[in-house]
PDB file of N, CA and C in Angstrom:
ATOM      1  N   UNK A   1      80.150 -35.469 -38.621  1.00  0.00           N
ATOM      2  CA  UNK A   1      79.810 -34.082 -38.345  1.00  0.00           C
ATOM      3  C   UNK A   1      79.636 -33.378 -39.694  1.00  0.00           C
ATOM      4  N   UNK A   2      78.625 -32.600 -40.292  1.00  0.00           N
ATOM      5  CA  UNK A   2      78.223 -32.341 -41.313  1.00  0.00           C
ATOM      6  C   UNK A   2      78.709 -30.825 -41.342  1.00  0.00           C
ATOM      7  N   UNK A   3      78.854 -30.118 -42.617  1.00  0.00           N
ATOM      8  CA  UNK A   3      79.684 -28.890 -42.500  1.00  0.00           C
ATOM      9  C   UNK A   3      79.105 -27.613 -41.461  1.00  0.00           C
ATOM     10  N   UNK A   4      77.823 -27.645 -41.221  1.00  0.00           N
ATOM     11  CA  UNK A   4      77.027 -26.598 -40.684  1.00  0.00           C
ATOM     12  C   UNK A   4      77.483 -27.324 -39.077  1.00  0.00           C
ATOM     13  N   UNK A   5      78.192 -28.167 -38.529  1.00  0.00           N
ATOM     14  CA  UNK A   5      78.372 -28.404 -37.396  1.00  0.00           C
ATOM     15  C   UNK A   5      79.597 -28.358 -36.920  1.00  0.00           C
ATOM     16  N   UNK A   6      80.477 -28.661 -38.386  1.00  0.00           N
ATOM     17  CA  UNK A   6      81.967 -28.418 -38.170  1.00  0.00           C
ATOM     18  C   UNK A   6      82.436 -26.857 -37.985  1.00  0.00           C
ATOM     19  N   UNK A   7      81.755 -26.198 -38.875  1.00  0.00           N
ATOM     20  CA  UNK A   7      81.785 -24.956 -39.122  1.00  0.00           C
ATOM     21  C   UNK A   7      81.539 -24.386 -37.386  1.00  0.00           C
ATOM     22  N   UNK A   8      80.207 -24.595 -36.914  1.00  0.00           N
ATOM     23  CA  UNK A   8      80.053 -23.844 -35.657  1.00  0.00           C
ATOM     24  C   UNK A   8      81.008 -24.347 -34.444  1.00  0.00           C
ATOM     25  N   UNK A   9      81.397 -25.904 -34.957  1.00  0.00           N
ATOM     26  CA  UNK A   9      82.021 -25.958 -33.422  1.00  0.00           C
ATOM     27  C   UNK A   9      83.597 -25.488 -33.601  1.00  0.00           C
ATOM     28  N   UNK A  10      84.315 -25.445 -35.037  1.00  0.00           N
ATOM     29  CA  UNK A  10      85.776 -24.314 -34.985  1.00  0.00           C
ATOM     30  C   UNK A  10      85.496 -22.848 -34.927  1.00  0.00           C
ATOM     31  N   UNK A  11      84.028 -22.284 -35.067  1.00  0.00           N
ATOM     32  CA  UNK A  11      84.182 -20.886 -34.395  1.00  0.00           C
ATOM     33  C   UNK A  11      83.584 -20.668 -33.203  1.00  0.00           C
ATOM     34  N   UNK A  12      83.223 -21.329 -32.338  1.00  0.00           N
ATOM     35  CA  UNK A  12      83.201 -21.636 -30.751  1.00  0.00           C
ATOM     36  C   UNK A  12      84.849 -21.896 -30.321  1.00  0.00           C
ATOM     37  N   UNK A  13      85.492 -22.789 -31.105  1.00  0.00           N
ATOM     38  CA  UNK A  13      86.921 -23.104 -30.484  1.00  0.00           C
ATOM     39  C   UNK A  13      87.881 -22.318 -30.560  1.00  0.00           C
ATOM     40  N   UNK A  14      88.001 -21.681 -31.688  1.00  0.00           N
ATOM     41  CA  UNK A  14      88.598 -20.701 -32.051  1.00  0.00           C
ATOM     42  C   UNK A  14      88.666 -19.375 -30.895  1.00  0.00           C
ATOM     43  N   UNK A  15      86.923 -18.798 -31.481  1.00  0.00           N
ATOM     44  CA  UNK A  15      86.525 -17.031 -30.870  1.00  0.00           C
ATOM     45  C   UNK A  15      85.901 -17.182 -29.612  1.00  0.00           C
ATOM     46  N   UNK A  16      86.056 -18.276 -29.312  1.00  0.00           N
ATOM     47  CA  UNK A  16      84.922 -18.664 -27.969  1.00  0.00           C
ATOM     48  C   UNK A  16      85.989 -18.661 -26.741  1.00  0.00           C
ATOM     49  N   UNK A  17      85.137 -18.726 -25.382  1.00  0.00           N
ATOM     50  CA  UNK A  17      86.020 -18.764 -24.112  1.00  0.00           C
ATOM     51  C   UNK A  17      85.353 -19.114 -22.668  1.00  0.00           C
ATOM     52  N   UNK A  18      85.533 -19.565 -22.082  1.00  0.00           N
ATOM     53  CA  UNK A  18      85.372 -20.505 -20.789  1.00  0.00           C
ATOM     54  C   UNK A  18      84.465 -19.386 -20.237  1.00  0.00           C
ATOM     55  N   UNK A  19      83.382 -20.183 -20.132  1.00  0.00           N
ATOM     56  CA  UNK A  19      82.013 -19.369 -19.198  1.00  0.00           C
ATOM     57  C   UNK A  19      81.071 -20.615 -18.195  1.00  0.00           C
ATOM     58  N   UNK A  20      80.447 -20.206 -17.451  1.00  0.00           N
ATOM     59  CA  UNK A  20      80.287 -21.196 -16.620  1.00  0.00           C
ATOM     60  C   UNK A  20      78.528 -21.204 -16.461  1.00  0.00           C
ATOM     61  N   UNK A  21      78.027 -22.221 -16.289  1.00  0.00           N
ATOM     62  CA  UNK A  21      76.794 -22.050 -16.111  1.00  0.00           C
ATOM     63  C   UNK A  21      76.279 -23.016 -15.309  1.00  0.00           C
ATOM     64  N   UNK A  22      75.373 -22.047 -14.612  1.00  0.00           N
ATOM     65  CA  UNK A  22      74.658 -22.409 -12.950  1.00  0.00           C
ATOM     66  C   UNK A  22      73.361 -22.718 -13.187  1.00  0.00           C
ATOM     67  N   UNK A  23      72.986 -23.147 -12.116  1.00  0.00           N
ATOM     68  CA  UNK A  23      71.586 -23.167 -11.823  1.00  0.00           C
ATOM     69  C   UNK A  23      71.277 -22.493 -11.005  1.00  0.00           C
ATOM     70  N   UNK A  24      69.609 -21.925 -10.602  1.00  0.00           N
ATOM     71  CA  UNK A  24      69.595 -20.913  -9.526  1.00  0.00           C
ATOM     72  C   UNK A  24      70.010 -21.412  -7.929  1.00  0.00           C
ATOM     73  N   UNK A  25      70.472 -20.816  -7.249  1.00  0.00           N
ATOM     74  CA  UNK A  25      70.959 -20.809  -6.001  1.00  0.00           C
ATOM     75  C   UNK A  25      71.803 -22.591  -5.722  1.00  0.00           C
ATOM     76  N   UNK A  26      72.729 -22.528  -7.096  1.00  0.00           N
ATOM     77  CA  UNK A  26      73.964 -23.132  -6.467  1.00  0.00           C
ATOM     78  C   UNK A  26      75.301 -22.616  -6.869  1.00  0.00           C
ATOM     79  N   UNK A  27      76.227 -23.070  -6.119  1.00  0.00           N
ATOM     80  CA  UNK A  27      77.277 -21.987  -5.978  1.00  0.00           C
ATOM     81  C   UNK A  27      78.356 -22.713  -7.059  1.00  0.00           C
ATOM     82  N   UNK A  28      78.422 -23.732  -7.453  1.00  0.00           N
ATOM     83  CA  UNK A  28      78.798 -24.459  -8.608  1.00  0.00           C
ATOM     84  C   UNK A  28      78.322 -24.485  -9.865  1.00  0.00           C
ATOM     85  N   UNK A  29      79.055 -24.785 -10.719  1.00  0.00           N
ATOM     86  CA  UNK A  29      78.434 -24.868 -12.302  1.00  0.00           C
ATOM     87  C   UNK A  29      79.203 -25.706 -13.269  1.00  0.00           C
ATOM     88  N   UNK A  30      78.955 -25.872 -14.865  1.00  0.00           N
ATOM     89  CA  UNK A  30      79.710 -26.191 -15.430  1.00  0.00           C
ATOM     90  C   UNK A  30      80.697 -25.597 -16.438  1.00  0.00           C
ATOM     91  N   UNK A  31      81.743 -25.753 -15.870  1.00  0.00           N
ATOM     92  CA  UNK A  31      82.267 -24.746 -17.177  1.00  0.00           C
ATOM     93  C   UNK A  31      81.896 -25.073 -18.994  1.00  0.00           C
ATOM     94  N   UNK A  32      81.913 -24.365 -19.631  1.00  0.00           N
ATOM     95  CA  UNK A  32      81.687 -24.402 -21.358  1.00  0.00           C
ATOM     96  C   UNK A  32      82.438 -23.405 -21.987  1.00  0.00           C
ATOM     97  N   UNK A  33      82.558 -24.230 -23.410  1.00  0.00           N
ATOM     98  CA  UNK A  33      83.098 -22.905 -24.372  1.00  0.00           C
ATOM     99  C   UNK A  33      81.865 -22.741 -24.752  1.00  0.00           C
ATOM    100  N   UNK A  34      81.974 -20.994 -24.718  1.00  0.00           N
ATOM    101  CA  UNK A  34      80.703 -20.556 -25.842  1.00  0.00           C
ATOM    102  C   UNK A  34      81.597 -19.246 -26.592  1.00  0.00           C
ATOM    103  N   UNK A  35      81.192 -18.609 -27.748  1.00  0.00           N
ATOM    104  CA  UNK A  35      81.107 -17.490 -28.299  1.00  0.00           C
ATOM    105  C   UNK A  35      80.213 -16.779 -28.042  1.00  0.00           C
ATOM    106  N   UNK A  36      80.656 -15.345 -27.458  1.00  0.00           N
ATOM    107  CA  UNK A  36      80.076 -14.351 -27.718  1.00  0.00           C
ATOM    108  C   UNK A  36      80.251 -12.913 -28.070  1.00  0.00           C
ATOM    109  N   UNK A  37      79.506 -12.503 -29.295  1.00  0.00           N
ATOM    110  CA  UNK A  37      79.947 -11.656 -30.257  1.00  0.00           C
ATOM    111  C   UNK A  37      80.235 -10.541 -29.523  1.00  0.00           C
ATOM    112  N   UNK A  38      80.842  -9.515 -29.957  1.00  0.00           N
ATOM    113  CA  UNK A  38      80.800  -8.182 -29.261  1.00  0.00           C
ATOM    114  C   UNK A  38      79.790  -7.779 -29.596  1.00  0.00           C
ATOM    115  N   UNK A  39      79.524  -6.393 -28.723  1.00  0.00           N
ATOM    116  CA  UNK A  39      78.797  -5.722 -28.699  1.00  0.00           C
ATOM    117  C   UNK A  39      78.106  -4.990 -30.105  1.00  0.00           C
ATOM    118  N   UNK A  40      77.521  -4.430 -31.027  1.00  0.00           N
ATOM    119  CA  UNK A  40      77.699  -3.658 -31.898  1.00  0.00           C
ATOM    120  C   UNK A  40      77.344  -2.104 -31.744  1.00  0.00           C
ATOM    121  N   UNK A  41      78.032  -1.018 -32.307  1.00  0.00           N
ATOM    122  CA  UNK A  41      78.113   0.581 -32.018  1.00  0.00           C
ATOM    123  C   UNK A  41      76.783   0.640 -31.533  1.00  0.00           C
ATOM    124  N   UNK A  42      75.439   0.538 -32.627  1.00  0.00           N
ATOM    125  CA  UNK A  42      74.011   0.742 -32.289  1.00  0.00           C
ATOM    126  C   UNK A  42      73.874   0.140 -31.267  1.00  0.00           C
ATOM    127  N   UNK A  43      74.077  -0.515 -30.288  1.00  0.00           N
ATOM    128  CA  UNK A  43      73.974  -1.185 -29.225  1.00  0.00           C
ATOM    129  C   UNK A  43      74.517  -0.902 -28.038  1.00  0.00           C
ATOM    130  N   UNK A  44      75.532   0.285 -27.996  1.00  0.00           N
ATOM    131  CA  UNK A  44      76.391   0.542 -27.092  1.00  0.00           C
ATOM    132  C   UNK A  44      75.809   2.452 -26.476  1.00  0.00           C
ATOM    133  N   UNK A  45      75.809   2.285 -25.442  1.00  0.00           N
ATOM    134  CA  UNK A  45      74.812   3.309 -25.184  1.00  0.00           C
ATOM    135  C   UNK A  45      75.640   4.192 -23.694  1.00  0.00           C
ATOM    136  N   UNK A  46      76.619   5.307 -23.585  1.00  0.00           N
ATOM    137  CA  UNK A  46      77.598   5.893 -22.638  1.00  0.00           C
ATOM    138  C   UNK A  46      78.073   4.758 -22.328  1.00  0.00           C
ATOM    139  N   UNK A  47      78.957   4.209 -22.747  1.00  0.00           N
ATOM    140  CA  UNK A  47      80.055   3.306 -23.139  1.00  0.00           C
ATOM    141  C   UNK A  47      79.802   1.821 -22.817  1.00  0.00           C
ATOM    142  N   UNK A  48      78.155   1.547 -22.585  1.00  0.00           N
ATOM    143  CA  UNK A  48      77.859   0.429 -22.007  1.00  0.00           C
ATOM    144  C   UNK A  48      77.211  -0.319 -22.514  1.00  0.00           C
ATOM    145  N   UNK A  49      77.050  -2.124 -23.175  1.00  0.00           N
ATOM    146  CA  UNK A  49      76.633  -2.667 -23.714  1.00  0.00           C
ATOM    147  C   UNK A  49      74.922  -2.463 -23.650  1.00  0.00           C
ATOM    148  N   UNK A  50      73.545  -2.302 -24.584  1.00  0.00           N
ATOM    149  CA  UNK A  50      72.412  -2.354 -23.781  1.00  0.00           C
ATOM    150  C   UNK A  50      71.836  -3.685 -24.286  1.00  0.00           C
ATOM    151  N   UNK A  51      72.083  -4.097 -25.010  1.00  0.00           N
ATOM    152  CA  UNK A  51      71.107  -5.174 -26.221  1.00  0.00           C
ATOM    153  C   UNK A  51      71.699  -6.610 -25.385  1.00  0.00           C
ATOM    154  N   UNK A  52      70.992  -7.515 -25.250  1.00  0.00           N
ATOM    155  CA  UNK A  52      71.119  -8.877 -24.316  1.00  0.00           C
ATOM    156  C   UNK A  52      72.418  -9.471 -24.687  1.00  0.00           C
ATOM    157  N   UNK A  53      72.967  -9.954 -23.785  1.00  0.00           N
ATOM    158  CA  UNK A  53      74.076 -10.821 -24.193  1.00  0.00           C
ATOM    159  C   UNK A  53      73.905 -12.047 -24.431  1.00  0.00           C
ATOM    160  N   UNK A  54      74.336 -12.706 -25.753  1.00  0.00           N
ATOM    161  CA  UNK A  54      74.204 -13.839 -26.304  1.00  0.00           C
ATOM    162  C   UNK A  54      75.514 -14.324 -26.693  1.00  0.00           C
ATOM    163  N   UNK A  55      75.074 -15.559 -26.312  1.00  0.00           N
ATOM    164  CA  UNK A  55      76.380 -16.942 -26.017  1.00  0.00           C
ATOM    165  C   UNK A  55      75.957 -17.779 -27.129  1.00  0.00           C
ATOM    166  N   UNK A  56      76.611 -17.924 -28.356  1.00  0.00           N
ATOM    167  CA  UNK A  56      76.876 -19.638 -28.702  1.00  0.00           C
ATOM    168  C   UNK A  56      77.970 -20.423 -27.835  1.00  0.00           C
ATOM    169  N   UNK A  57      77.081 -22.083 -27.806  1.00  0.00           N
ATOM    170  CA  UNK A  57      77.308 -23.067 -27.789  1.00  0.00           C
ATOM    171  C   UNK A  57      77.304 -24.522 -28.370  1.00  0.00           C
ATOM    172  N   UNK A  58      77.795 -25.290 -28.296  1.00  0.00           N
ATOM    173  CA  UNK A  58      77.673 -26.439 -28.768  1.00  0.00           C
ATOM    174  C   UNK A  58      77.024 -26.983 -28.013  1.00  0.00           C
ATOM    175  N   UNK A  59      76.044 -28.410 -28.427  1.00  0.00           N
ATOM    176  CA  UNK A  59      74.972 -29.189 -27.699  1.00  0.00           C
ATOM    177  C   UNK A  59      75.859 -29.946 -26.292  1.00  0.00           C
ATOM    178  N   UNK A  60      76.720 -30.481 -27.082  1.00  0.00           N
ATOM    179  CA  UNK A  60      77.702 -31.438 -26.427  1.00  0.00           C
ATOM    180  C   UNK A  60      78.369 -30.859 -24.728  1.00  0.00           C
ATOM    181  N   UNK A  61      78.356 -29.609 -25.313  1.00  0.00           N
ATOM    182  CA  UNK A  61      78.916 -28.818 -24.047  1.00  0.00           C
ATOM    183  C   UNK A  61      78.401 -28.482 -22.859  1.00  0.00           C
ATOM    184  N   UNK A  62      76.905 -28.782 -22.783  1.00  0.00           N
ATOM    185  CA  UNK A  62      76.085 -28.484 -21.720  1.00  0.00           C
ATOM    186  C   UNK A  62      75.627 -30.114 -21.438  1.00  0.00           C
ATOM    187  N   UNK A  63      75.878 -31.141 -21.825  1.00  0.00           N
ATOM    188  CA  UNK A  63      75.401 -32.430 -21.594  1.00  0.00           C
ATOM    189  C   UNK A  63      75.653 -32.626 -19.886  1.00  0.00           C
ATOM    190  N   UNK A  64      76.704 -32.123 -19.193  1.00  0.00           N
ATOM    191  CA  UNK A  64      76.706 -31.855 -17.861  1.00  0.00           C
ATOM    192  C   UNK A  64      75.901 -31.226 -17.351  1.00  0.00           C
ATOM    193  N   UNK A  65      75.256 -30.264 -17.777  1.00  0.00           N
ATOM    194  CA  UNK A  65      74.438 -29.511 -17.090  1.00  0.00           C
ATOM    195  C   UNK A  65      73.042 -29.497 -17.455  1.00  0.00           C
ATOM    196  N   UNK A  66      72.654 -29.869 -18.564  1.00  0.00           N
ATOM    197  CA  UNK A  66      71.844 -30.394 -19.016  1.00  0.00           C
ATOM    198  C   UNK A  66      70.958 -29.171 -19.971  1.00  0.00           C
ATOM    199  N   UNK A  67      69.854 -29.663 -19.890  1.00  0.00           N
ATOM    200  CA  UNK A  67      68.925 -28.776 -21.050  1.00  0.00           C
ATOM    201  C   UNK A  67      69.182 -26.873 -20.166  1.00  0.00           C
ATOM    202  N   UNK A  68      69.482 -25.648 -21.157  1.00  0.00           N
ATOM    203  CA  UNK A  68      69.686 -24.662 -20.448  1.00  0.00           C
ATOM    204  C   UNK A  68      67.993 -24.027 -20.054  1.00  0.00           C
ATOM    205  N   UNK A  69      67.957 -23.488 -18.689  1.00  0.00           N
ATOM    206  CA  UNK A  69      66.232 -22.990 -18.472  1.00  0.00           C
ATOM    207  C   UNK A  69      66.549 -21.524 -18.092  1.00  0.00           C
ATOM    208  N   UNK A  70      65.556 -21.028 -17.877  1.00  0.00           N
ATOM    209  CA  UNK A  70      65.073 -19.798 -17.374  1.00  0.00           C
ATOM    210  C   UNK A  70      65.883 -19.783 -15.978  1.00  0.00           C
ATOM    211  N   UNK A  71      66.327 -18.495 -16.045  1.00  0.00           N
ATOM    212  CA  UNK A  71      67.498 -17.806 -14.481  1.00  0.00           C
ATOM    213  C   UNK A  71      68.078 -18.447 -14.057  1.00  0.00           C
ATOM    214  N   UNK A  72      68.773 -19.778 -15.095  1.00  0.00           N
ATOM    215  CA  UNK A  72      69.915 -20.559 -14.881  1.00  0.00           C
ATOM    216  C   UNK A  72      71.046 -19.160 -15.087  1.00  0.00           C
ATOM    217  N   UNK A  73      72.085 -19.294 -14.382  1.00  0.00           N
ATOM    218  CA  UNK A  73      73.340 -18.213 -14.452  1.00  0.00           C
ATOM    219  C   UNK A  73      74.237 -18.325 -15.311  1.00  0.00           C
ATOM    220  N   UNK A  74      74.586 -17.669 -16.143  1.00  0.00           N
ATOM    221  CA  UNK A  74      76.124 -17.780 -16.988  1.00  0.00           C
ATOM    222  C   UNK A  74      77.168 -16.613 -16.635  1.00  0.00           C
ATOM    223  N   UNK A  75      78.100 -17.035 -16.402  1.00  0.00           N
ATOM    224  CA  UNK A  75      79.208 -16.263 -15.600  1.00  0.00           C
ATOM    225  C   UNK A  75      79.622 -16.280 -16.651  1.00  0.00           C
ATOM    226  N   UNK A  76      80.361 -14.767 -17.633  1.00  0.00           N
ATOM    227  CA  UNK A  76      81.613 -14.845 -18.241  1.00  0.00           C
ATOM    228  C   UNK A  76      82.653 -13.927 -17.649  1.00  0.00           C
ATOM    229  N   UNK A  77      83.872 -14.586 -17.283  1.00  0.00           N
ATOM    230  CA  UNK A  77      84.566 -13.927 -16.047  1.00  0.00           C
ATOM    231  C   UNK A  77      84.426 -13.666 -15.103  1.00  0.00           C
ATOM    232  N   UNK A  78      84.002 -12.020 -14.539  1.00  0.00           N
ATOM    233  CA  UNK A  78      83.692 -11.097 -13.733  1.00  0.00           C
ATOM    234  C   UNK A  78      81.911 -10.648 -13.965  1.00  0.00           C
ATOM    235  N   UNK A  79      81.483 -11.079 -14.737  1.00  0.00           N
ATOM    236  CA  UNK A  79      80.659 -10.761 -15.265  1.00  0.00           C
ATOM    237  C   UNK A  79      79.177 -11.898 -15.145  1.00  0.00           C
ATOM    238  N   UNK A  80      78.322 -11.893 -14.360  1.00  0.00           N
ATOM    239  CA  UNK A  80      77.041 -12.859 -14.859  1.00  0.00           C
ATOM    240  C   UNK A  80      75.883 -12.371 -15.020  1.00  0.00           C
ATOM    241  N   UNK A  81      74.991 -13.226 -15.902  1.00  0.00           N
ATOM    242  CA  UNK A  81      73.962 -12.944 -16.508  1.00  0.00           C
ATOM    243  C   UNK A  81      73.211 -13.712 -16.258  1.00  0.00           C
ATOM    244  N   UNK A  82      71.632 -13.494 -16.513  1.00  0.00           N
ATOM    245  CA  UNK A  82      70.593 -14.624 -16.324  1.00  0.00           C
ATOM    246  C   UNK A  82      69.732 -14.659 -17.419  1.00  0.00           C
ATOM    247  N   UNK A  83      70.058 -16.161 -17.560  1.00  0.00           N
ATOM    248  CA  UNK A  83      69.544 -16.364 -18.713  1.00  0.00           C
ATOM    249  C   UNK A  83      67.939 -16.282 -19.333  1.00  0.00           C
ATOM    250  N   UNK A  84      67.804 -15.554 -19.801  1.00  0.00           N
ATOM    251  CA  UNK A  84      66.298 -15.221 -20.209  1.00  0.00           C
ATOM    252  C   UNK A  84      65.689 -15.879 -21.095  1.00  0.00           C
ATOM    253  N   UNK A  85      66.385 -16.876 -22.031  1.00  0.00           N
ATOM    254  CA  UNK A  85      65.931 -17.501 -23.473  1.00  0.00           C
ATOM    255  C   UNK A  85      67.223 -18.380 -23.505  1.00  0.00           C
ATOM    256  N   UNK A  86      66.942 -19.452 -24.300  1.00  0.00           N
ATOM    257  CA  UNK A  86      67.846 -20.601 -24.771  1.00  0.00           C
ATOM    258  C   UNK A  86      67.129 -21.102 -26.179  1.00  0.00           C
ATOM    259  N   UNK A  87      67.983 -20.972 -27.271  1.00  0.00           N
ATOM    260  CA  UNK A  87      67.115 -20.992 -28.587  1.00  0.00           C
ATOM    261  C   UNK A  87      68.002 -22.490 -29.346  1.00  0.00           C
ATOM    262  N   UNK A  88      67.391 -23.523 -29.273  1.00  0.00           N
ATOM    263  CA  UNK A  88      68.204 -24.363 -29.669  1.00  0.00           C
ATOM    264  C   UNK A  88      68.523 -24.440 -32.003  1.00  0.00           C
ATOM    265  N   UNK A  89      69.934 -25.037 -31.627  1.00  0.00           N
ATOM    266  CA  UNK A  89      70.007 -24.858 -33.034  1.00  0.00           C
ATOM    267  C   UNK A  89      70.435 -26.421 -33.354  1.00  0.00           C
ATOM    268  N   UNK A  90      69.999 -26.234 -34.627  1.00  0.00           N
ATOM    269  CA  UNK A  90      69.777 -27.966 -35.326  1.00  0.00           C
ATOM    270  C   UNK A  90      70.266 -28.016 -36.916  1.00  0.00           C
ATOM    271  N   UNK A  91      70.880 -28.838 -36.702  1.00  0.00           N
ATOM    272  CA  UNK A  91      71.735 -28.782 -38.208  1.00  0.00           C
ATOM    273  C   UNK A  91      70.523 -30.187 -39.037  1.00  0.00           C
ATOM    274  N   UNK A  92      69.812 -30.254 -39.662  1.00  0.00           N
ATOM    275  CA  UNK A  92      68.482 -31.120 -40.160  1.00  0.00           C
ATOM    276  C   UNK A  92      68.537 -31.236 -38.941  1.00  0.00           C
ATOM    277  N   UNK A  93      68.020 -32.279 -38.810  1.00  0.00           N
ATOM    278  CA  UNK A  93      67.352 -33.505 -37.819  1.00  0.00           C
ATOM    279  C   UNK A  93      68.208 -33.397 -35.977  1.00  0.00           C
ATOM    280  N   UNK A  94      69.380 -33.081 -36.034  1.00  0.00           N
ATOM    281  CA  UNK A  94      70.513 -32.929 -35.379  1.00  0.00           C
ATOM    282  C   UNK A  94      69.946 -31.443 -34.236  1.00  0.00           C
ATOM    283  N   UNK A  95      70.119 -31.781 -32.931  1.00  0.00           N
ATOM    284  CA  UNK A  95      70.667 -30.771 -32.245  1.00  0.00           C
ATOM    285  C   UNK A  95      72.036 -30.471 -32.377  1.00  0.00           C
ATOM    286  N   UNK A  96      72.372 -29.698 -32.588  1.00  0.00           N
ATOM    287  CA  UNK A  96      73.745 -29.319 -32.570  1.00  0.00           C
ATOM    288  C   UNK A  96      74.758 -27.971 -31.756  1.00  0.00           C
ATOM    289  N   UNK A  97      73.734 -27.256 -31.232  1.00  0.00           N
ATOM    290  CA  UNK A  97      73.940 -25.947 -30.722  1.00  0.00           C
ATOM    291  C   UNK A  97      72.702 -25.711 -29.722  1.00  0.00           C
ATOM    292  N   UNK A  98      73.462 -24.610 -28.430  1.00  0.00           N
ATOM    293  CA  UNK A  98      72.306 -23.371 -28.646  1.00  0.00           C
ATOM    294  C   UNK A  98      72.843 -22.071 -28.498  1.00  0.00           C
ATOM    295  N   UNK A  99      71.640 -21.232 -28.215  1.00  0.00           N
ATOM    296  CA  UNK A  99      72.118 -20.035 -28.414  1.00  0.00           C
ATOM    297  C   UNK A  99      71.482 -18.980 -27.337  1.00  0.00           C
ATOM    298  N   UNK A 100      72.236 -18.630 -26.436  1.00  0.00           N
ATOM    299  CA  UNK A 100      71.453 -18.445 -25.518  1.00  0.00           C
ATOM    300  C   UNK A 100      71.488 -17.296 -25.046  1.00  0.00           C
ATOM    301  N   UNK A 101      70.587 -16.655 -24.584  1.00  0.00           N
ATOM    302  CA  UNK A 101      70.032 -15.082 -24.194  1.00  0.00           C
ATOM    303  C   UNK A 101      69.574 -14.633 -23.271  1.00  0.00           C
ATOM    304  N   UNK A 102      70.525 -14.065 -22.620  1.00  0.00           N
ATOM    305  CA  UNK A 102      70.829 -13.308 -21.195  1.00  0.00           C
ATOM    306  C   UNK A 102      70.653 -12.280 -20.629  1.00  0.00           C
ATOM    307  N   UNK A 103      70.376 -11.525 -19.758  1.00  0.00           N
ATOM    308  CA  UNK A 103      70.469 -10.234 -19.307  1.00  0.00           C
ATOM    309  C   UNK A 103      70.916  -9.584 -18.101  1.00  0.00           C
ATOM    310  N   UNK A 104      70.909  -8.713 -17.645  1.00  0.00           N
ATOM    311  CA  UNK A 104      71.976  -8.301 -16.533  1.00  0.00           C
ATOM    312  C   UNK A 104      73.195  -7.872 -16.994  1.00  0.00           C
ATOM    313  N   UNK A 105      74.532  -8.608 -16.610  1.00  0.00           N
ATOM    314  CA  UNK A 105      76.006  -8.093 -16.730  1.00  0.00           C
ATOM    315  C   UNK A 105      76.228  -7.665 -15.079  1.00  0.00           C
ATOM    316  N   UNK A 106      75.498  -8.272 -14.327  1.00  0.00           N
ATOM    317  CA  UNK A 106      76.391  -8.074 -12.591  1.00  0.00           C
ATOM    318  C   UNK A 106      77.514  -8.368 -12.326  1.00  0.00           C
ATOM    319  N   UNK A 107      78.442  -7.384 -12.621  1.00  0.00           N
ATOM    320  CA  UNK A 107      79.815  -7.605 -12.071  1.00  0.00           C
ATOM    321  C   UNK A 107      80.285  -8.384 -10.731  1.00  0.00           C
ATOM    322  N   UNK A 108      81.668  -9.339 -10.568  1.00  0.00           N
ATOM    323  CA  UNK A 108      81.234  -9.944  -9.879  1.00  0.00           C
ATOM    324  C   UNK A 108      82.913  -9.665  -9.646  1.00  0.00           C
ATOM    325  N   UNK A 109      83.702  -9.080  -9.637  1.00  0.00           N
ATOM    326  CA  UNK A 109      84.663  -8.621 -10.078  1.00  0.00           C
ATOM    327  C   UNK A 109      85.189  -8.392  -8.486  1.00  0.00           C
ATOM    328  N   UNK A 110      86.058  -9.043  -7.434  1.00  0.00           N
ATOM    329  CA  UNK A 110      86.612  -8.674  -6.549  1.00  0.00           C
ATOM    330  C   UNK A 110      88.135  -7.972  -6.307  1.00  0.00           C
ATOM    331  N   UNK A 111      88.872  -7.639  -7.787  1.00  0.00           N
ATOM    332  CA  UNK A 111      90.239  -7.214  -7.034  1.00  0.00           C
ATOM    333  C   UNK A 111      90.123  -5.813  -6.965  1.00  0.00           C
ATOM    334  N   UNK A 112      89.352  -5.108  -7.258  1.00  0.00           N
ATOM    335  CA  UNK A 112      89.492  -4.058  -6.700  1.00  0.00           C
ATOM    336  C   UNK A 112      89.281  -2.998  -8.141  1.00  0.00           C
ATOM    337  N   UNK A 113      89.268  -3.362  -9.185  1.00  0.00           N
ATOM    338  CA  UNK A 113      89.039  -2.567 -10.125  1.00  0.00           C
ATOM    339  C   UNK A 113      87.626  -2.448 -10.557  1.00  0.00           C
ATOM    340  N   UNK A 114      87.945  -1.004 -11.345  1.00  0.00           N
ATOM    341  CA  UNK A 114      86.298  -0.788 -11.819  1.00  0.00           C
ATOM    342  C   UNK A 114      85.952  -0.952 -13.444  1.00  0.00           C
ATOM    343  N   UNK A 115      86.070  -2.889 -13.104  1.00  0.00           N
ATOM    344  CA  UNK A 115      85.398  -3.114 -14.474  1.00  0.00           C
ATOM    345  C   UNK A 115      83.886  -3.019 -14.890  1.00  0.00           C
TER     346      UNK A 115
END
């Protein structure tokens, strides 16, 4: 594993956290670690994220689920998105990542609060 791969997969392990990703109209998925950054101020608009939500991942991590496509689902928590873009990343020659770009935020949130 070369440093540009070690590097991304201890800050996926680290800052990263269990998100799940679907395909359209099945009710299963696979879970993954990915990172995803917060929000930034310019981006936050009456207290609500507007700018797409983007997930790093590692290659390795979607090998269950396979290559990520268009309005495949990523659940983080209470929260899913559809994926609009999947930008793969390559350390030389190496897949090693992707990076993937979402939109929505449909709460999915059943106990009763208003997250």
């Amino acid at each position: 594993m070369s440093y540009r791969t070690d590097r991304r997969h201890r800050q996926i392990a680290t800052k990263g956290r269990p998100m799940i990703i679907r395909r359209p109209g099945q009710s299963a998925g696979v879970t993954i670690q990915a990172y995803a950054p917060p929000a930034q101020a310019a981006q936050i608009i009456n207290g609500m994220g507007s700018a797409s939500f983007i997930a790093q991942t590692m290659a390795d991590a979607l090998t269950a689920h396979g290559l990520p496509a268009k309005d495949d689902t990523v659940q983080d928590g209470p929260k899913a998105y559809t994926l609009t873009d999947a930008t793969p990343v390559y350390d030389g020659p190496t897949l090693c990542g992707w990076t993937l770009i979402a939109a929505g935020g449909e709460s999915h949130d059943d106990t009763g609060s208003l997250v």
